[in-house]
Protein backbone atom coordinates (compact mmCIF):
# COMPACT_ATOMS: atom_id res chain seq x y z
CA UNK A 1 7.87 -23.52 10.62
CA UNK A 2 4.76 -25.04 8.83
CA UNK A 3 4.60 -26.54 4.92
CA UNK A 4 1.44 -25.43 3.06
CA UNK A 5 0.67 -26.85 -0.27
CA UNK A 6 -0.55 -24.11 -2.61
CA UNK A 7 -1.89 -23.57 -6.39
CA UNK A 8 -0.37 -21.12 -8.35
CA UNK A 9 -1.50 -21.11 -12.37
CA UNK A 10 -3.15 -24.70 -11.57
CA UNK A 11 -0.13 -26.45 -10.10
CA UNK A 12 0.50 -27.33 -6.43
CA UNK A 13 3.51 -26.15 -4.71
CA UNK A 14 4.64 -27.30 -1.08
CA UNK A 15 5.93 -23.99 0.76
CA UNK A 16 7.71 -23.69 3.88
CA UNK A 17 5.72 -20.68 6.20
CA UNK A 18 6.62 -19.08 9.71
CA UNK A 19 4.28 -20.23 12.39
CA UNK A 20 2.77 -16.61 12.62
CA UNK A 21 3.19 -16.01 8.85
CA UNK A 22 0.47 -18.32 7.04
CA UNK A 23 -1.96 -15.38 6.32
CA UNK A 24 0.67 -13.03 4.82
CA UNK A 25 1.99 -15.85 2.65
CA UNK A 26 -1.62 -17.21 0.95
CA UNK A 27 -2.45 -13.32 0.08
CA UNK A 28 0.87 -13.49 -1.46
CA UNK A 29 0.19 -16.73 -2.82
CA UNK A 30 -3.30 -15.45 -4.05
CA UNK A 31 -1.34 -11.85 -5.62
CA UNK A 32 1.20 -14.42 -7.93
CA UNK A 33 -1.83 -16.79 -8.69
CA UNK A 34 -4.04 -13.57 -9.88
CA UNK A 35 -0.91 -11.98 -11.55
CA UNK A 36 -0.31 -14.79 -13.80
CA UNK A 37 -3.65 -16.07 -14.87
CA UNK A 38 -4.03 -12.76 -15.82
CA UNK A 39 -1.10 -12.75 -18.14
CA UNK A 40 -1.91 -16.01 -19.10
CA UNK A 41 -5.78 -15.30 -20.31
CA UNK A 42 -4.58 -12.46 -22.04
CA UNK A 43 -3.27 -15.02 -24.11
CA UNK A 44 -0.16 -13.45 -25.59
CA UNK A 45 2.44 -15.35 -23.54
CA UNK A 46 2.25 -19.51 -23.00
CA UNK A 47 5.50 -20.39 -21.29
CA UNK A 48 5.33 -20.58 -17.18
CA UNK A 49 8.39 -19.51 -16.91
CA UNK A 50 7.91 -16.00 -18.68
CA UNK A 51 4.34 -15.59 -17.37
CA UNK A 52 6.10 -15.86 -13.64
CA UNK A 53 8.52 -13.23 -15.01
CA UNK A 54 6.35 -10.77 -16.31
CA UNK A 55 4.36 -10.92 -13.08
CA UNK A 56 7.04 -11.03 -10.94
CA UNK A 57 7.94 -7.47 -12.88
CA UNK A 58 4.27 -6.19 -12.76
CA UNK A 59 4.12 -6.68 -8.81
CA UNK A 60 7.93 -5.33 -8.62
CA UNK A 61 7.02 -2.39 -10.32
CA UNK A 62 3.49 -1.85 -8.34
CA UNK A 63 5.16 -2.35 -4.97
CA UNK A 64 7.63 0.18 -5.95
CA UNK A 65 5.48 2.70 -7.17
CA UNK A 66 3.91 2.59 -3.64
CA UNK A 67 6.70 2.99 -2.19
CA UNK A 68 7.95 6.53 -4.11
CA UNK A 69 4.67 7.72 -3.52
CA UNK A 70 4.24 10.71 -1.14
CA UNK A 71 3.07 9.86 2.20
CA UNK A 72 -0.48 11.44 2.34
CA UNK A 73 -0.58 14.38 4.77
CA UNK A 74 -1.99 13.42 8.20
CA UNK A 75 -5.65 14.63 8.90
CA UNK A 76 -5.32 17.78 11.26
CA UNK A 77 -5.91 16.34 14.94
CA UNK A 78 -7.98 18.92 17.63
CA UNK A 79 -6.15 20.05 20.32
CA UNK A 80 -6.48 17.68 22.62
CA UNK A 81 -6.64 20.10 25.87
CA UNK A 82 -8.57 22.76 24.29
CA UNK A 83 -5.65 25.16 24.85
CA UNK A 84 -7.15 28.98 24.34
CA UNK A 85 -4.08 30.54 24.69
CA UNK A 86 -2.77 28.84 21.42
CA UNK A 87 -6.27 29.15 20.28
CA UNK A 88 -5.59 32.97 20.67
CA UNK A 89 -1.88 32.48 19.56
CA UNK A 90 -2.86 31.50 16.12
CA UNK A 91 -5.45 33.43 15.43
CA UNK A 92 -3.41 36.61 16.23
CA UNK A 93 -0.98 35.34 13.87
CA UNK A 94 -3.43 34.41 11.03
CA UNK A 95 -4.63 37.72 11.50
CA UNK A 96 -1.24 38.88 11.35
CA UNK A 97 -0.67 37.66 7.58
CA UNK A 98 -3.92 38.60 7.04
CA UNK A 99 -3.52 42.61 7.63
CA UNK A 100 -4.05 43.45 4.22
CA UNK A 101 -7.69 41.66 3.93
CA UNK A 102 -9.21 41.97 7.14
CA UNK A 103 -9.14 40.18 10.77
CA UNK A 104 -9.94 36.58 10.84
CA UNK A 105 -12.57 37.02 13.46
C-alpha cells in the first residue's frame, strides 16, 4: 500500500493507494477535482462540503446511467473457417422468408 498526496478543489489530501492501483486512483482523483471546480465556477454553491455532494451525486448518477444502458450489439464476426455449408444453410433459409419477394441470390 502506497500514500499519495493529491489536490482536489486546491487542497492537498494524503491517500492511501494499492501498489497496482495508483493510475486508477489519480483519474479518479482528477474526475472529483474536475467535478467540483466545475460546480464551484458556476458559482452558485460556495461551501466544500455541498460542492463534494453535488458532485459526488453528478458522478453517482453518470456512472449509473452507464450502467442501465444497453450493451451495444457486438459487430457481426466472419466465419472464421469459411464454412459453405452454413454459407448455403443460411442463404436457403433467407431465401426461405423471402418466398414472397424473390431469391436472395
Amino acid at each position: 500500500m502506497n500514500q499519495i498526496e493529491v489536490r482536489i478543489m486546491g487542497q492537498s489530501y494524503l491517500l492511501a493507494s494499492p501498489d497496482d492501483g495508483e493510475d486508477a486512483l489519480r483519474e479518479a482523483v482528477a474526475r472529483v477535482d474536475a467535478a467540483m471546480c466545475s460546480i464551484r465556477d458556476a458559482g452558485k454553491v460556495k461551501a466544500r462540503e455541498r460542492i463534494a455532494v453535488l458532485a459526488a451525486l453528478n458522478l453517482a448518477y453518470d456512472l449509473i446511467q452507464r450502467e442501465s444502458a444497453p450493451a451495444p450489439t457486438p459487430a457481426p464476426t466472419a466465419m472464421a473457417d469459411g464454412d459453405p455449408e452454413r454459407a448455403a444453410h443460411l442463404i436457403r433459409r433467407l431465401d426461405q422468408a423471402l418466398a414472397g419477394d424473390g431469391l436472395l441470390l
